[in-house]
Protein backbone atom coordinates (compact mmCIF):
# COMPACT_ATOMS: atom_id res chain seq x y z
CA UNK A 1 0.52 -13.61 18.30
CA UNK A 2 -1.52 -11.28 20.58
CA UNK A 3 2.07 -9.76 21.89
CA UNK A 4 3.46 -9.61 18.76
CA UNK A 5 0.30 -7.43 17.17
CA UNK A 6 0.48 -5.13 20.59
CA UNK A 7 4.31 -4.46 19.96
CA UNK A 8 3.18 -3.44 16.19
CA UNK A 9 0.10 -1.25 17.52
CA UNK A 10 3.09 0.36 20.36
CA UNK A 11 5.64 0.82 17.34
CA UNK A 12 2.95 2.36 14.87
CA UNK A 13 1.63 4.96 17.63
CA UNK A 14 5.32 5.76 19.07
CA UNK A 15 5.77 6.89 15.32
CA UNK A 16 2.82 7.87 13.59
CA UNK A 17 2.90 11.47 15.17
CA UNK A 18 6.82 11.64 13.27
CA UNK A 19 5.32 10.70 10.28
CA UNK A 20 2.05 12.40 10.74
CA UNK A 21 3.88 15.85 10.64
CA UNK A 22 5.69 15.21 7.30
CA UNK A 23 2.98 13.15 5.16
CA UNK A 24 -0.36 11.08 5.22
CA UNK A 25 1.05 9.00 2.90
CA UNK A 26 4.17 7.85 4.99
CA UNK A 27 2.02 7.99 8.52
CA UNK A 28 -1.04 5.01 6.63
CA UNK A 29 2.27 3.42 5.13
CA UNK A 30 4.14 2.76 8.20
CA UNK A 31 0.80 2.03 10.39
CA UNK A 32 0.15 -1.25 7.56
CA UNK A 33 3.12 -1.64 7.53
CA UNK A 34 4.23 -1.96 11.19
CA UNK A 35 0.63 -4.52 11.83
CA UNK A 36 1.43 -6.86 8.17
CA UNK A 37 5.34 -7.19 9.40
CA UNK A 38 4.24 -8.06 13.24
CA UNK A 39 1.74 -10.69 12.17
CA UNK A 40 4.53 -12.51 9.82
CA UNK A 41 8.00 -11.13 11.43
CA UNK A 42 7.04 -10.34 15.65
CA UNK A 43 8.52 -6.92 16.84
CA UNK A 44 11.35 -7.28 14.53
CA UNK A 45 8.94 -7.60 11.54
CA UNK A 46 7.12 -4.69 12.75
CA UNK A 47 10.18 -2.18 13.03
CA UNK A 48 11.44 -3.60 9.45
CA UNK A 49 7.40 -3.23 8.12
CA UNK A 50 6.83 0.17 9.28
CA UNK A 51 10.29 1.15 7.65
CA UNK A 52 9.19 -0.34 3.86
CA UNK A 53 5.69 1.17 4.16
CA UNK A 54 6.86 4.00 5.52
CA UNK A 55 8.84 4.62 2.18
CA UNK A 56 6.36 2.78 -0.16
CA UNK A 57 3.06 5.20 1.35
CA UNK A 58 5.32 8.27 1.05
CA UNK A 59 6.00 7.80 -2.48
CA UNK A 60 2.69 8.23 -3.35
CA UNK A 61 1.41 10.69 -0.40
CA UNK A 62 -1.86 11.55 0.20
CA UNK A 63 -4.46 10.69 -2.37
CA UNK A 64 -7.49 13.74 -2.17
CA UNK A 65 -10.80 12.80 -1.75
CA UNK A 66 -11.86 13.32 -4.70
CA UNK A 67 -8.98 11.21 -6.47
CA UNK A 68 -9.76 8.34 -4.19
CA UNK A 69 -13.51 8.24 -6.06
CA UNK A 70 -11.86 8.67 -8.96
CA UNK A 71 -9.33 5.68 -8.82
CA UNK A 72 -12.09 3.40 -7.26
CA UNK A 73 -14.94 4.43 -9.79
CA UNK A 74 -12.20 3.85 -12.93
CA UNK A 75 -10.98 0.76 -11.59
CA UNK A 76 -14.28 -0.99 -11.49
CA UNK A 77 -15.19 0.28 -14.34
CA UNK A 78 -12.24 -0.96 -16.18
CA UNK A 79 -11.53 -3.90 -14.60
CA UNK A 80 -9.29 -6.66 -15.41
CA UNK A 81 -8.96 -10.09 -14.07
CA UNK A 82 -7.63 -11.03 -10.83
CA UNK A 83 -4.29 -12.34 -10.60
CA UNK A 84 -3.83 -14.99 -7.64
CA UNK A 85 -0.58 -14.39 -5.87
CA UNK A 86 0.72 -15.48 -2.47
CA UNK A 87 0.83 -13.77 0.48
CA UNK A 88 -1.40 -10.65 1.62
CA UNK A 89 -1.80 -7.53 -1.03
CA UNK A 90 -0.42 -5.01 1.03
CA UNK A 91 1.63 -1.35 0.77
CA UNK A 92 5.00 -1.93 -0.26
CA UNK A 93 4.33 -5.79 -1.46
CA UNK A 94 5.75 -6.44 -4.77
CA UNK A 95 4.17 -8.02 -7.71
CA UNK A 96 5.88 -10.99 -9.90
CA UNK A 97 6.62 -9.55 -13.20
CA UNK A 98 3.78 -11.90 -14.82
CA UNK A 99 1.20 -9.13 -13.30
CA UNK A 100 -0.10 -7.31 -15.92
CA UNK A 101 -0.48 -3.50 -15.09
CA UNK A 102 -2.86 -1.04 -16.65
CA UNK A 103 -2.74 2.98 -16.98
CA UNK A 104 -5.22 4.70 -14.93
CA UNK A 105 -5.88 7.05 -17.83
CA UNK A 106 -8.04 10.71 -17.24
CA UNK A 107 -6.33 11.90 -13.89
CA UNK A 108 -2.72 13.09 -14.33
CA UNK A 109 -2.83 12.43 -10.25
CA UNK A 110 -2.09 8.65 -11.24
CA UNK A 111 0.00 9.45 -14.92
CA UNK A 112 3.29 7.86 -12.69
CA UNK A 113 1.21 4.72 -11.69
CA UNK A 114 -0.53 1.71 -12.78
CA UNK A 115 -3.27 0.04 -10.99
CA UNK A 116 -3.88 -4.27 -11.06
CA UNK A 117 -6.34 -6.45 -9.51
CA UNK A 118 -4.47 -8.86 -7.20
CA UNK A 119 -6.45 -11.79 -4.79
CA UNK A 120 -9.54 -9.52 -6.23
CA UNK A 121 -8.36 -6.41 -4.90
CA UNK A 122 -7.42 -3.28 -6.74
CA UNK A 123 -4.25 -2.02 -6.37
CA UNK A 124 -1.81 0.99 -7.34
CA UNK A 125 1.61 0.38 -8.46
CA UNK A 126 4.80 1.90 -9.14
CA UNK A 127 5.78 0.34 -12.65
CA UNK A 128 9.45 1.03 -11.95
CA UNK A 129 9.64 -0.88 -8.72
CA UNK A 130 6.45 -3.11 -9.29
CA UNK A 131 5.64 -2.24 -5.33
CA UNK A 132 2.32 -1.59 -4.46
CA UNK A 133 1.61 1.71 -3.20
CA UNK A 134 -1.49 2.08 -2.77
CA UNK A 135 -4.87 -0.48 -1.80
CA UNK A 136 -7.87 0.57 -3.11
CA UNK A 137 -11.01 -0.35 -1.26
């Protein structure tokens, strides 16, 4: 298990400065993606993880400051009831259709998204593809 993570941690540094250049977005989605896809897959996992968030973290790019505040202040706010799934709620995860998804409405930085609570956390979502593309903490 310990190998497997280090091979993730070697495979997310060898390529964050790639993705680093070209968007924040891509760069956080590869690095979750790379650790979630050691843990379950070993070095295979982690190539084939940093690859899907990779894509899923660079279809939403890099979320400002002051967007992040607003997502986590509106999602509290308006929150809905967590929906148990299995499996860890990470970038590029997809949600069963049953998950109900809600507009995050006041902030045309999020009119192409939806955000869910999933395993009581809030989450961004593409509606088209149902993957999750961002975690909001």
């Amino acid at each position: 298990m310990i190998k497997h993570a280090l091979a993730a941690l070697a495979l997310t540094v060898a390529a964050a400065p790639a993705f680093a250049q070209s968007d924040s977005g891509a760069a956080a989605g590869a690095a979750t993606g790379a650790v979630g896809g050691a843990i379950v897959g070993g070095p295979v996992g982690a190539v084939v993880g940093a690859g899907v968030g990779a894509v899923a973290g660079g279809a939403l790019g890099s979320i400002s400051q002051q967007d992040q505040v607003y997502v986590r202040q509106y999602v509290v706010q308006h929150r809905r009831p967590s929906v148990r799934v299995q499996g860890d709620v990470v970038v590029g995860a997809t949600l069963p259709q049953q998950v109900a998804v809600y507009p995050v409405e006041g902030n045309p930085a999020f009119s192409n998204y939806r955000y869910t609570w999933v395993n009581d956390r809030a989450v961004l979502v593409d509606p088209s593809s149902r993957r999750v593309v961002y975690v909001i903490d």
